[in-house]
N, C-alpha and C. Protein backbone atom coordinates (compact mmCIF):
# COMPACT_ATOMS: atom_id res chain seq x y z
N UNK A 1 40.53 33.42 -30.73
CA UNK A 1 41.02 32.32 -29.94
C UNK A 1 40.08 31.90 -28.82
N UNK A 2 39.39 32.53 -27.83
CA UNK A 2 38.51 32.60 -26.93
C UNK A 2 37.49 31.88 -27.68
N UNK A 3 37.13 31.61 -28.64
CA UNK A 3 35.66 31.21 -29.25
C UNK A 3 36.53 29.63 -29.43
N UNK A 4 37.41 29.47 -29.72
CA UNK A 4 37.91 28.09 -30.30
C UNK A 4 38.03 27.04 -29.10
N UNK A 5 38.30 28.07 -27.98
CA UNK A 5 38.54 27.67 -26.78
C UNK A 5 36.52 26.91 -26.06
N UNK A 6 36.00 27.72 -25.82
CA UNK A 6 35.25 27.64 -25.99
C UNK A 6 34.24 26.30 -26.51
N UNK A 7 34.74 26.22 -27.76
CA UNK A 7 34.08 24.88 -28.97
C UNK A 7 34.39 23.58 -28.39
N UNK A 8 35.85 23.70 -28.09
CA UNK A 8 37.01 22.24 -27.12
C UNK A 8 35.80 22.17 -26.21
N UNK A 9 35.27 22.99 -25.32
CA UNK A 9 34.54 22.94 -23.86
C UNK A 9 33.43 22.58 -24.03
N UNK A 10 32.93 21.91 -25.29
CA UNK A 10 31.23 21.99 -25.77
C UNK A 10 31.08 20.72 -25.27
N UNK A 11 30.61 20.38 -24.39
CA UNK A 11 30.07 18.68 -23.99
C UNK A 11 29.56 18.33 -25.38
N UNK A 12 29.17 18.91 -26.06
CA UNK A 12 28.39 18.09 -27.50
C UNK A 12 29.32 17.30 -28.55
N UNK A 13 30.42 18.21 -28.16
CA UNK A 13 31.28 17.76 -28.82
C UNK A 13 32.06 16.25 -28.52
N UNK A 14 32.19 16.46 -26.96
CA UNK A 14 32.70 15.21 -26.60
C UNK A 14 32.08 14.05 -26.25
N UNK A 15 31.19 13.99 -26.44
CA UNK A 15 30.02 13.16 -26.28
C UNK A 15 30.44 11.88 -27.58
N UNK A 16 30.99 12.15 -28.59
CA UNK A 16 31.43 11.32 -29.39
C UNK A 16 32.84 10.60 -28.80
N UNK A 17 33.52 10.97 -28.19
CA UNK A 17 34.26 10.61 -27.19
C UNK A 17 34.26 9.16 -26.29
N UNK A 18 32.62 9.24 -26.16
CA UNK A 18 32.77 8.15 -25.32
C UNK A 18 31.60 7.40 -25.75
N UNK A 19 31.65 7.21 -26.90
CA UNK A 19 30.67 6.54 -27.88
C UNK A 19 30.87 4.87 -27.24
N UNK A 20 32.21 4.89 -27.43
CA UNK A 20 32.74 3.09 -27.67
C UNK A 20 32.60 2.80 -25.94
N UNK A 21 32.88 3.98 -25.44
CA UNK A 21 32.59 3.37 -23.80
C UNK A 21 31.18 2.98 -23.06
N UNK A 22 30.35 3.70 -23.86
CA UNK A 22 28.87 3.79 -23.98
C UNK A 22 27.86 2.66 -24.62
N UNK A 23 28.45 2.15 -25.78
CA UNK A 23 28.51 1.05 -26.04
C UNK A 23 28.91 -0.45 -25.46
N UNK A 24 29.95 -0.74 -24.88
CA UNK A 24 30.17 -1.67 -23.82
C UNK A 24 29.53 -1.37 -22.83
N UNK A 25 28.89 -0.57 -22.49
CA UNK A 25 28.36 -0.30 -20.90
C UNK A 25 26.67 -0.63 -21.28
N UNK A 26 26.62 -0.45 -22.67
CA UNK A 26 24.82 -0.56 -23.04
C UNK A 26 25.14 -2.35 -23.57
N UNK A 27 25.93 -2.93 -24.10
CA UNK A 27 26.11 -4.03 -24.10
C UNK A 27 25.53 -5.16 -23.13
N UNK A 28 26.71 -4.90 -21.85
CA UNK A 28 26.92 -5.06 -20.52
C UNK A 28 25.03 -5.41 -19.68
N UNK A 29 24.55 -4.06 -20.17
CA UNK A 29 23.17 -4.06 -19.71
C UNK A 29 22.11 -5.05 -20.30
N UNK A 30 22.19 -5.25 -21.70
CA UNK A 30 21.34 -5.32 -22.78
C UNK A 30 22.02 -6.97 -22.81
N UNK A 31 23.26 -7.45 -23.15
CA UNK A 31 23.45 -8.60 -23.60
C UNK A 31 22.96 -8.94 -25.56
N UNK A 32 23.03 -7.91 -25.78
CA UNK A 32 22.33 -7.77 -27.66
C UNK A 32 22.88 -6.90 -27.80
N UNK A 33 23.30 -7.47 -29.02
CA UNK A 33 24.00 -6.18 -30.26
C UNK A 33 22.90 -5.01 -30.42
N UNK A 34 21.77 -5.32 -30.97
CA UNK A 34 21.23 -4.42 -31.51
C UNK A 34 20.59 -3.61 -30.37
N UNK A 35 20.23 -4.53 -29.38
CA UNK A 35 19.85 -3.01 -28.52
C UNK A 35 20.55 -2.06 -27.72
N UNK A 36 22.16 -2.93 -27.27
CA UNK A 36 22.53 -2.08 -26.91
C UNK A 36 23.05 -0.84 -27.62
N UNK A 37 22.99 -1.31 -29.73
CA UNK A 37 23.05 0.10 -29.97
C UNK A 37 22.02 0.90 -30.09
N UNK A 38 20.48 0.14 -30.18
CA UNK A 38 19.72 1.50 -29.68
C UNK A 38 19.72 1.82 -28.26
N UNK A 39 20.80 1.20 -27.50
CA UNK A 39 20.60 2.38 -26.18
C UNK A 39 21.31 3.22 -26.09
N UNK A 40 22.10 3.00 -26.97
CA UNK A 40 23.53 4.23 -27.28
C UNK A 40 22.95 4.89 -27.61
N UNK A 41 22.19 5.17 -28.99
CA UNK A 41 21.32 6.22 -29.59
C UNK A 41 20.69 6.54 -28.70
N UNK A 42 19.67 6.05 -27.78
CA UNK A 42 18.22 6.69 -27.26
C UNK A 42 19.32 7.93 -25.81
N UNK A 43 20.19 6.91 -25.82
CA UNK A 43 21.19 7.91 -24.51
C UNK A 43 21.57 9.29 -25.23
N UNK A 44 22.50 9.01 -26.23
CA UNK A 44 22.93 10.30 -27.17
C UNK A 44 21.83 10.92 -27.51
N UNK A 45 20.22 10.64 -27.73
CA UNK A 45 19.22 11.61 -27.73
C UNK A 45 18.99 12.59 -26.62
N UNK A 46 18.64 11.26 -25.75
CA UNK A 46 17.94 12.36 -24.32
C UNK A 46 19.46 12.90 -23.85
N UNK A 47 20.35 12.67 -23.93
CA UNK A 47 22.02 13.52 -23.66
C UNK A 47 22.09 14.74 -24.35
N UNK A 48 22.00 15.07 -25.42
CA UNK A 48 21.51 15.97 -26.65
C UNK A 48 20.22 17.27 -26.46
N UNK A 49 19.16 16.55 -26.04
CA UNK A 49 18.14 17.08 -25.37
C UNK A 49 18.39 17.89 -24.31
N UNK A 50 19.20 17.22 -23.34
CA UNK A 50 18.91 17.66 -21.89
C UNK A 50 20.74 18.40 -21.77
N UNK A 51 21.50 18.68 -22.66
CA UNK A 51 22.70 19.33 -22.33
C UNK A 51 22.46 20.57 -21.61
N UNK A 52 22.21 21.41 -21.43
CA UNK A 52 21.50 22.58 -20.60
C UNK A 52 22.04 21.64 -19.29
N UNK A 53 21.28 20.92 -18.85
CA UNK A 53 21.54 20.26 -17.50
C UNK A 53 22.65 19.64 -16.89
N UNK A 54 23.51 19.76 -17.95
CA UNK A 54 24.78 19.28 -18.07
C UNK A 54 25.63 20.26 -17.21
N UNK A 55 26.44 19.77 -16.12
CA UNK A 55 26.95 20.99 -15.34
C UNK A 55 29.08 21.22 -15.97
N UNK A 56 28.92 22.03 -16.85
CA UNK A 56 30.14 22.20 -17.19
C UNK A 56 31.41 21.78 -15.85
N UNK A 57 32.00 20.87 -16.18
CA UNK A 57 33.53 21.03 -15.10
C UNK A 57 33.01 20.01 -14.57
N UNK A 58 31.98 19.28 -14.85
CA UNK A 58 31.55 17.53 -13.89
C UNK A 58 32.10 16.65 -14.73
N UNK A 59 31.96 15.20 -14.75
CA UNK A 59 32.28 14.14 -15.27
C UNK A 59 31.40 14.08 -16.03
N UNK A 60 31.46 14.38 -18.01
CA UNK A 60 30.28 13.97 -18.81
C UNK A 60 30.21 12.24 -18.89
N UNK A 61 31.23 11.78 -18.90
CA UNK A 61 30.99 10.10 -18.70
C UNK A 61 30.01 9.56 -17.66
N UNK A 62 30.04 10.11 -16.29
CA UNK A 62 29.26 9.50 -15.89
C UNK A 62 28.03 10.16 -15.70
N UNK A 63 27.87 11.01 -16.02
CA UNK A 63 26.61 11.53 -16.59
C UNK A 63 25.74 10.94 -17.66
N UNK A 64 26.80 10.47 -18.87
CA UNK A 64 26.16 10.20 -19.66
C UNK A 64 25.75 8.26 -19.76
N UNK A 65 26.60 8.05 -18.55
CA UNK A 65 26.36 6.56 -18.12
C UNK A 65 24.90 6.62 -17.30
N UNK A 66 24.73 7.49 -16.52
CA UNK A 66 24.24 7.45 -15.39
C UNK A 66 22.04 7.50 -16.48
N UNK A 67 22.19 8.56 -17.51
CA UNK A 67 21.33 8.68 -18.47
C UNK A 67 21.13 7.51 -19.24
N UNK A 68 22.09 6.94 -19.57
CA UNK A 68 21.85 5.00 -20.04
C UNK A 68 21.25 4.46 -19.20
N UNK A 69 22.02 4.31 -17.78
CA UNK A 69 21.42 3.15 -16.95
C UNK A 69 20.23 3.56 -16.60
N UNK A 70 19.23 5.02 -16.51
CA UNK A 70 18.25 5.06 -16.39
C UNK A 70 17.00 5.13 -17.02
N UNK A 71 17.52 5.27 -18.46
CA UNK A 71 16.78 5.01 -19.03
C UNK A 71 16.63 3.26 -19.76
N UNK A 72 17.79 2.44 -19.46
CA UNK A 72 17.52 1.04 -19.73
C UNK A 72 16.52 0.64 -18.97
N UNK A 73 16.54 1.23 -17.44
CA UNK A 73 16.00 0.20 -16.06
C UNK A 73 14.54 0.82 -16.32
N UNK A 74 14.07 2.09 -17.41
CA UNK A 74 12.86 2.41 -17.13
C UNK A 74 12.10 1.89 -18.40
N UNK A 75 13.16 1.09 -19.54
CA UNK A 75 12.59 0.66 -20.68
C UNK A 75 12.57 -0.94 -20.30
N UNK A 76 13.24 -1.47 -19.30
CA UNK A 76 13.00 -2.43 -18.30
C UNK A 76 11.30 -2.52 -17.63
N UNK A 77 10.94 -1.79 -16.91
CA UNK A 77 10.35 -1.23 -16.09
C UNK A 77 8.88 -1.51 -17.15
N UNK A 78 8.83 -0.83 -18.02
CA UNK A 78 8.03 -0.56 -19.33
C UNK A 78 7.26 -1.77 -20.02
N UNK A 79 8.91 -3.34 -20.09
CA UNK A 79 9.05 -4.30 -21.17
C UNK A 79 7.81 -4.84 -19.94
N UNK A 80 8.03 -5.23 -18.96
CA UNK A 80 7.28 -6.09 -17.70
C UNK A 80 5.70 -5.58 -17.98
N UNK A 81 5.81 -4.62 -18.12
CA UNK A 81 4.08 -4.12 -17.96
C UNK A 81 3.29 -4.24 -19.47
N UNK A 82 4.20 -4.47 -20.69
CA UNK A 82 3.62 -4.60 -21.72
C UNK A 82 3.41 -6.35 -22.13
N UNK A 83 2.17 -6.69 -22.55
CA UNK A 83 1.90 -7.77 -22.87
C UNK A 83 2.90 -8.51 -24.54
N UNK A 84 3.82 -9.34 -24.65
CA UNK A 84 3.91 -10.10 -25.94
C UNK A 84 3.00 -10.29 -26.56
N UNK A 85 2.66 -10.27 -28.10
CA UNK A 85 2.05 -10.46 -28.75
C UNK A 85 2.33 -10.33 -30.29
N UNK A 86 3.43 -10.74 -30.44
CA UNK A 86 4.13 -11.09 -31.88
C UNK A 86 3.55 -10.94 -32.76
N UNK A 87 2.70 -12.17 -32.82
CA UNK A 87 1.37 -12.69 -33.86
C UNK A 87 0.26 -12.06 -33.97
N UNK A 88 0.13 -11.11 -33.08
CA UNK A 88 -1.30 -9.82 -33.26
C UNK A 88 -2.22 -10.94 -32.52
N UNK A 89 -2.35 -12.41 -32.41
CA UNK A 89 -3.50 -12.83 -31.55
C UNK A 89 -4.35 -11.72 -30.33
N UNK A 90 -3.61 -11.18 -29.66
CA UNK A 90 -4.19 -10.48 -28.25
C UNK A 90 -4.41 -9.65 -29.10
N UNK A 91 -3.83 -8.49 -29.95
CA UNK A 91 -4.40 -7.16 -30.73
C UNK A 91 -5.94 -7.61 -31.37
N UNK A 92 -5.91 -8.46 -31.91
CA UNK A 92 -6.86 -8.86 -32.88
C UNK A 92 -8.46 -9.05 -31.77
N UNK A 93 -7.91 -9.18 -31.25
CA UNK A 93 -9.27 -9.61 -29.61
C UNK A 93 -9.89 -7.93 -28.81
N UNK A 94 -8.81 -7.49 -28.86
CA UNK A 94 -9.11 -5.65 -28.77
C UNK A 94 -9.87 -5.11 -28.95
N UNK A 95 -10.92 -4.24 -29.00
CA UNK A 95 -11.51 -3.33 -29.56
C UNK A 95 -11.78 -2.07 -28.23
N UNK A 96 -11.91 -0.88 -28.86
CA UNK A 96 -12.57 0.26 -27.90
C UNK A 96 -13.14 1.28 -28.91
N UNK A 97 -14.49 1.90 -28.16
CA UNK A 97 -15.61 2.17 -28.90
C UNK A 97 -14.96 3.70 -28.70
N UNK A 98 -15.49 4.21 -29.94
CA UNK A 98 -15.02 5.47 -30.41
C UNK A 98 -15.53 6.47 -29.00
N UNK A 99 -14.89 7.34 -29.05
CA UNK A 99 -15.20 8.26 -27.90
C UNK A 99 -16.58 9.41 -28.35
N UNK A 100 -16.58 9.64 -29.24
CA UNK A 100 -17.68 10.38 -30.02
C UNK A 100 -19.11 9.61 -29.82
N UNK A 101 -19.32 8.10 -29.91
CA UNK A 101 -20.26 7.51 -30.27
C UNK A 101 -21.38 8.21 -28.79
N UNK A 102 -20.77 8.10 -27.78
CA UNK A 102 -21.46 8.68 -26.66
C UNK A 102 -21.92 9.88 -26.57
N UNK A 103 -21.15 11.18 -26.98
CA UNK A 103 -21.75 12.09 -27.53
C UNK A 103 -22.87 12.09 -28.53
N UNK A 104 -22.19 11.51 -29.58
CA UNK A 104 -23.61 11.44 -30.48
C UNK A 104 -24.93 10.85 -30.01
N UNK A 105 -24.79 9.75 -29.73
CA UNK A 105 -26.13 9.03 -28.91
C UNK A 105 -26.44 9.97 -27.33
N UNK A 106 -25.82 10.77 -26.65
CA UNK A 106 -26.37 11.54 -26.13
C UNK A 106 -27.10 12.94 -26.50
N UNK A 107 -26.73 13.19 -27.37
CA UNK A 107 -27.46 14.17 -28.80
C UNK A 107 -28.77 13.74 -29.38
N UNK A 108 -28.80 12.42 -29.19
CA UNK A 108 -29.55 12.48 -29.96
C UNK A 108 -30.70 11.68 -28.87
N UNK A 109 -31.08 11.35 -27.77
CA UNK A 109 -31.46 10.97 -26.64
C UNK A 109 -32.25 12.58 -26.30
N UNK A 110 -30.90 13.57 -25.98
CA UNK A 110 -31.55 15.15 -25.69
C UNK A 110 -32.90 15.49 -26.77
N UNK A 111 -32.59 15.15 -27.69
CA UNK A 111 -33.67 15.53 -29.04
C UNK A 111 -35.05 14.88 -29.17
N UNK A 112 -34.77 13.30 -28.79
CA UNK A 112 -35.59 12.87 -28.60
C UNK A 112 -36.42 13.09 -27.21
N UNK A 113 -35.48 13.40 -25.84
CA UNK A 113 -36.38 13.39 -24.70
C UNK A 113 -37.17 14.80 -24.45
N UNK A 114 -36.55 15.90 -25.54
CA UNK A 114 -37.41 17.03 -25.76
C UNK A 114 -38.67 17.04 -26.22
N UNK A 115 -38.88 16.10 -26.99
CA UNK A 115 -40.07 15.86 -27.67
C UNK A 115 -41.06 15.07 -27.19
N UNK A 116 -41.24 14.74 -25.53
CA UNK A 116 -41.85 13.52 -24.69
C UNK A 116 -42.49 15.14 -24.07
N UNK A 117 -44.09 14.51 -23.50
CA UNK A 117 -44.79 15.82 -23.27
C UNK A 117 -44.25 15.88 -21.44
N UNK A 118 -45.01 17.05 -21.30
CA UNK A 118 -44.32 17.41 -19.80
C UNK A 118 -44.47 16.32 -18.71
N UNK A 119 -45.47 16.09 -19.21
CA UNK A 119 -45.59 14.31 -17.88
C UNK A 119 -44.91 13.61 -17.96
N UNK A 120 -44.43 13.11 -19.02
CA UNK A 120 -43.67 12.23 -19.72
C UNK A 120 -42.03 12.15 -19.06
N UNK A 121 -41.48 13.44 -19.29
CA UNK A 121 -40.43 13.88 -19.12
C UNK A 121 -40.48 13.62 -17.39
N UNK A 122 -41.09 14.42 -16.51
CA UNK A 122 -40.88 14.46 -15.42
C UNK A 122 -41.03 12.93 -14.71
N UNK A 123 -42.26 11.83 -15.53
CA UNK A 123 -42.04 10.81 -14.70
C UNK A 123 -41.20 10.02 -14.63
N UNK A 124 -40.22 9.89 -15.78
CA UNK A 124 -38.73 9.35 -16.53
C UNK A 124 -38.17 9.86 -15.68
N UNK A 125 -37.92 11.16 -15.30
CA UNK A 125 -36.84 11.57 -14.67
C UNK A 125 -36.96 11.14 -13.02
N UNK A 126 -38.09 11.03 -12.75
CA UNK A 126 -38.64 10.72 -11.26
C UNK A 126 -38.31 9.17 -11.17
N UNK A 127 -38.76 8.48 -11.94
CA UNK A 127 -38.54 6.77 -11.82
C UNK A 127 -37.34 6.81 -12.20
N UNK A 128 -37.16 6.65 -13.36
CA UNK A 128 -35.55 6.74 -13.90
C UNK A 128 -34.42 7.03 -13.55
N UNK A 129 -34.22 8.50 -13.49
CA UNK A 129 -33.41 9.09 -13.32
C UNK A 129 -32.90 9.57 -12.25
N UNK A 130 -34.00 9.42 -11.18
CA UNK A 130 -34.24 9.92 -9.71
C UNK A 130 -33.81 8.58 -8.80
N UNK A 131 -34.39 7.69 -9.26
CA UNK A 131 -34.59 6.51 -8.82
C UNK A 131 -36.09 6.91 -7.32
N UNK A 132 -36.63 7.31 -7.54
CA UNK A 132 -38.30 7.02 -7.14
C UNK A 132 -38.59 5.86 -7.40
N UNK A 133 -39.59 4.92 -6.16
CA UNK A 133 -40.32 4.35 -6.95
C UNK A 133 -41.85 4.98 -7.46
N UNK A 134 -42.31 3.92 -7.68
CA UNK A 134 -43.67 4.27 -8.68
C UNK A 134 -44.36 4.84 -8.15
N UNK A 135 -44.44 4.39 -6.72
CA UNK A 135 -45.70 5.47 -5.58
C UNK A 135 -44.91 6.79 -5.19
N UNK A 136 -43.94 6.85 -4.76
CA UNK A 136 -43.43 7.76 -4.51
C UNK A 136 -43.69 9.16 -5.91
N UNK A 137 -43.45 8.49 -6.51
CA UNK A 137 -43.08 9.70 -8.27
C UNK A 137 -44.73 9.93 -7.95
N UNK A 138 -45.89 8.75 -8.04
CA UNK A 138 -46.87 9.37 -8.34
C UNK A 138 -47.62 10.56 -7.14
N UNK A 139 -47.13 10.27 -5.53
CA UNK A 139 -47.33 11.07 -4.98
C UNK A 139 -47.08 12.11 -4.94
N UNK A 140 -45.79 12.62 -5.24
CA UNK A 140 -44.90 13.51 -5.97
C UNK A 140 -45.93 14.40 -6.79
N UNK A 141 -46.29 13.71 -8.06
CA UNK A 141 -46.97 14.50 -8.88
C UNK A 141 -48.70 14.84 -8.59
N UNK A 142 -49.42 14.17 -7.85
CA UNK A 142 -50.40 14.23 -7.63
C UNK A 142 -51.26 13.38 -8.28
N UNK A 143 -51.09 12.24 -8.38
CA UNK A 143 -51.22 11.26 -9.18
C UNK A 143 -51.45 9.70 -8.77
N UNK A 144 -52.47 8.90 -9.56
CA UNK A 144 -52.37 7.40 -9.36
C UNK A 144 -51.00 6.90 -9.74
N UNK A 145 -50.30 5.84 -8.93
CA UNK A 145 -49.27 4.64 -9.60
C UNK A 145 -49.58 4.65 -10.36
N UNK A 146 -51.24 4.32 -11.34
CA UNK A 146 -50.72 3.37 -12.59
C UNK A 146 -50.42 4.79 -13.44
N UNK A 147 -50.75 5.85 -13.36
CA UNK A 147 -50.60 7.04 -14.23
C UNK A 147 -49.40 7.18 -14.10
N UNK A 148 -48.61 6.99 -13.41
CA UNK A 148 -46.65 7.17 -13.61
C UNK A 148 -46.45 5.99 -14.44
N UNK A 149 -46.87 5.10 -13.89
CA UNK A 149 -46.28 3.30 -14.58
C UNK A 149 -46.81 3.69 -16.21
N UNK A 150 -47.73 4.28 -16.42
CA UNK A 150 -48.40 4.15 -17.63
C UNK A 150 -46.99 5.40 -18.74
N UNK A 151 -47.32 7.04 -17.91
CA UNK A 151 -46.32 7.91 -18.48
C UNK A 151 -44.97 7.17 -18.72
N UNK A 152 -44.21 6.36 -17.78
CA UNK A 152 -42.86 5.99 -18.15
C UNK A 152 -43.00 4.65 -19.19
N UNK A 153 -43.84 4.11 -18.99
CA UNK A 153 -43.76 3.17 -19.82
C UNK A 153 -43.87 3.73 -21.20
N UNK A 154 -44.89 4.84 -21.24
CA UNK A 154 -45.02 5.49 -22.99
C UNK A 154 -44.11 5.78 -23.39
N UNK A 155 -43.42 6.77 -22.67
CA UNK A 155 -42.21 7.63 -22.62
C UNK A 155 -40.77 6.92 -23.22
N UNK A 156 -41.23 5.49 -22.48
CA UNK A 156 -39.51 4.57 -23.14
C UNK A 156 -39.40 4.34 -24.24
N UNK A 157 -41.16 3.91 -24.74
CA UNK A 157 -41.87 3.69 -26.08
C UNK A 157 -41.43 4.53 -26.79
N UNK A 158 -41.60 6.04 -26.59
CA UNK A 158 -41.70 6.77 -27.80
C UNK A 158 -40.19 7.15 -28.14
N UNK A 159 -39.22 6.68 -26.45
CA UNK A 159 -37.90 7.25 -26.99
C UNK A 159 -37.41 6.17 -27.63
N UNK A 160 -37.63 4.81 -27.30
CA UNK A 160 -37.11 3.76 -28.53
C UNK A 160 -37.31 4.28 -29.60
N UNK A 161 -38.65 4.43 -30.04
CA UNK A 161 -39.08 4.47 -31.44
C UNK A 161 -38.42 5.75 -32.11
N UNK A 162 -38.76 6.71 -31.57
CA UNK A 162 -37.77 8.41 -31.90
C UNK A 162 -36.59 8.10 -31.90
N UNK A 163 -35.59 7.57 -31.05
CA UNK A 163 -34.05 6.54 -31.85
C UNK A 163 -33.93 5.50 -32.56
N UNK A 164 -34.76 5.12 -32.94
CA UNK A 164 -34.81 4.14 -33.88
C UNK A 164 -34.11 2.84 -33.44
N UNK A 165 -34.84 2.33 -32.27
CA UNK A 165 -33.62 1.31 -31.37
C UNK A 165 -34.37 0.48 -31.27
N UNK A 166 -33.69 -0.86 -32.07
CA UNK A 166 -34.33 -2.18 -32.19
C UNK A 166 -35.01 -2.53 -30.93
N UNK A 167 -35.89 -3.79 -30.92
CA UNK A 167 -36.27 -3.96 -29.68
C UNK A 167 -35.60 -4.84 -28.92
N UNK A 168 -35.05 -4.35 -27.62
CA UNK A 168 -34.46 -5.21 -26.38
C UNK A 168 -32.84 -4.51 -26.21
N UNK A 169 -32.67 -3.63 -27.52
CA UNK A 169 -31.27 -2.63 -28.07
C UNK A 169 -30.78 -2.02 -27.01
N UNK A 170 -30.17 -2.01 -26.53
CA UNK A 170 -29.21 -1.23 -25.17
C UNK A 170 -28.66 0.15 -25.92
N UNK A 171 -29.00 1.10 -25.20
CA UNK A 171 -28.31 2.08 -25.59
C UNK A 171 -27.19 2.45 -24.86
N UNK A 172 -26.11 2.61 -25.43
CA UNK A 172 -24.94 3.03 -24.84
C UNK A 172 -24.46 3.80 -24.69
N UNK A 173 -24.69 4.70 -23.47
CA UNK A 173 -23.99 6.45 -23.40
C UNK A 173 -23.07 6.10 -22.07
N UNK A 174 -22.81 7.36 -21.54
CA UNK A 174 -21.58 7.41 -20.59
C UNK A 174 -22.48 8.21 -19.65
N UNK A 175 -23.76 8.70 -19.50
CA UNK A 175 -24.34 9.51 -18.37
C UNK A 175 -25.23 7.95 -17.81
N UNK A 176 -24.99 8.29 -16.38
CA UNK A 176 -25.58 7.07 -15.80
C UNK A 176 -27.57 7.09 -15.68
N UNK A 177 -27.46 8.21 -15.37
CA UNK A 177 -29.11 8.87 -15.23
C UNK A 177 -29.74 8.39 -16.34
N UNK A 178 -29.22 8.74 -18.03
CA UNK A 178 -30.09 8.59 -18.73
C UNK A 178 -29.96 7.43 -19.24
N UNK A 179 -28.85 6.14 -19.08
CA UNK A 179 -29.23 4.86 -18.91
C UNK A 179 -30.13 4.04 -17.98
N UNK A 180 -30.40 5.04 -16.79
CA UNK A 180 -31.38 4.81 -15.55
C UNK A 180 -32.75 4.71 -16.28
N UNK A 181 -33.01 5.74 -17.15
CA UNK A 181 -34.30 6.61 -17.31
C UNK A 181 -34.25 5.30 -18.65
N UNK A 182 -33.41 4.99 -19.52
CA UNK A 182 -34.01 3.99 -20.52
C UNK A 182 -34.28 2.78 -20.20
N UNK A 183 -33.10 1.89 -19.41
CA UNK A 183 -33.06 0.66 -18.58
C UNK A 183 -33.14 0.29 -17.59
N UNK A 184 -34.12 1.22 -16.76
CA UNK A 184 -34.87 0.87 -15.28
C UNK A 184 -35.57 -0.25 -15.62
N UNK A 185 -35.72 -0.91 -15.12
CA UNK A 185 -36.16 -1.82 -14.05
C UNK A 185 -37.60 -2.43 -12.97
N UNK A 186 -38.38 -2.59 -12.82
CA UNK A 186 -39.25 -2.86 -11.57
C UNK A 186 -38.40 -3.52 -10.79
N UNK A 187 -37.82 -3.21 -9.36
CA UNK A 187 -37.42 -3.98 -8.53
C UNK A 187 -38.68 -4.24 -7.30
N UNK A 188 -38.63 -5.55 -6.34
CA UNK A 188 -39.56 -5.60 -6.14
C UNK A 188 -39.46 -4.95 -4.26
N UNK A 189 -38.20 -4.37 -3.76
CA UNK A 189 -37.56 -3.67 -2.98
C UNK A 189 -37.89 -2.79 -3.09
N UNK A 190 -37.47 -1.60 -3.94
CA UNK A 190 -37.47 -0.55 -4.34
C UNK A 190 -38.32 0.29 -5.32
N UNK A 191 -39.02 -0.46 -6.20
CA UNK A 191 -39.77 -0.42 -7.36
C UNK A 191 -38.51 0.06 -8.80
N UNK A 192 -37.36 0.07 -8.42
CA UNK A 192 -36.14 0.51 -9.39
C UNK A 192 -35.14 -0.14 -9.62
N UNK A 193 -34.39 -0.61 -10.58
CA UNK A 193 -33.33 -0.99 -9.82
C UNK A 193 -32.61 -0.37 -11.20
């Protein structure tokens, strides 16, 4: 008898109870048939879900009202911030570049800038990557300007050609340095830009 007793006390149970009251009240909100019965459902989900939280001996009605109206006002909340687009026009205009592609083209940048001789490397990284200008890098190394201007200029050369990157081709990674070191610049401020 204690167990039967028990089953009567199951909020899960009574939750069908107040189906039809739940319904006029998602109505009420919604003004549509059909959504206010998916708000009945989406309520009887997260109600279902979250019974644990349910404090035996409270009011499950307005509990389970109180779980409607907050989750309408946050699928409210939701409708405002999402753009219409019926017809796929705005989807169709979309695109975003794979997240990998940057990895890979930074893979393969590392491979290639391994293979630039030690001058090479350091004056890229000094003009480029450093943002030095040209006198500066060459003082740096012990060196004429045009011997930096000459190393970075080879250096871009050989990493185009070692990526196989058309000419005027932007390479597109996500590290800012080694877009520095490919698409520097002469500024006439700075010698960088």
């Amino acid at each position: 008898m204690p167990e039967a007793c028990a089953e009567l006390s199951d909020p899960r149970k009574e939750i069908v109870d107040h189906l039809s009251a739940l319904r006029a009240f998602a109505l009420s909100l919604t003004g549509n048939r059909a959504q206010a019965d998916d708000l009945v459902q989406d309520t009887v989900v997260k109600a279902w879900q979250n019974i644990d939280k349910f404090k035996a001996g409270t009011n499950l009605r307005a509990w389970l009202f109180t779980i409607q109206r907050n989750h309408f006002y946050s699928q409210l909340r939701k409708a405002r911030r999402e753009v219409q687009d019926s017809d796929g026009e705005m989807v169709a205009t979309l695109s975003e570049k794979p997240a990998h592609d940057g990895r890979l083209a930074m893979n393969d940048f590392q491979r290639a800038f391994a293979k630039l001789t030690a001058e090479q490397r350091e004056a890229l990284v000094l003009v480029g990557a450093s943002g030095f200008s040209y006198e500066d890098a060459a003082k740096m190394c012990g060196v004429k300007t045009g011997t930096i201007k000459s190393r970075v200029n080879r250096a871009r050369k050989d990493l185009v050609a070692q990526m196989q990157l058309d000419q005027g081709e932007a390479l597109e990674l996500t590290d800012k340095s080694t877009m520095a070191v490919i698409n520097s610049r002469i500024s006439p401020q700075k010698g960088v830009v």
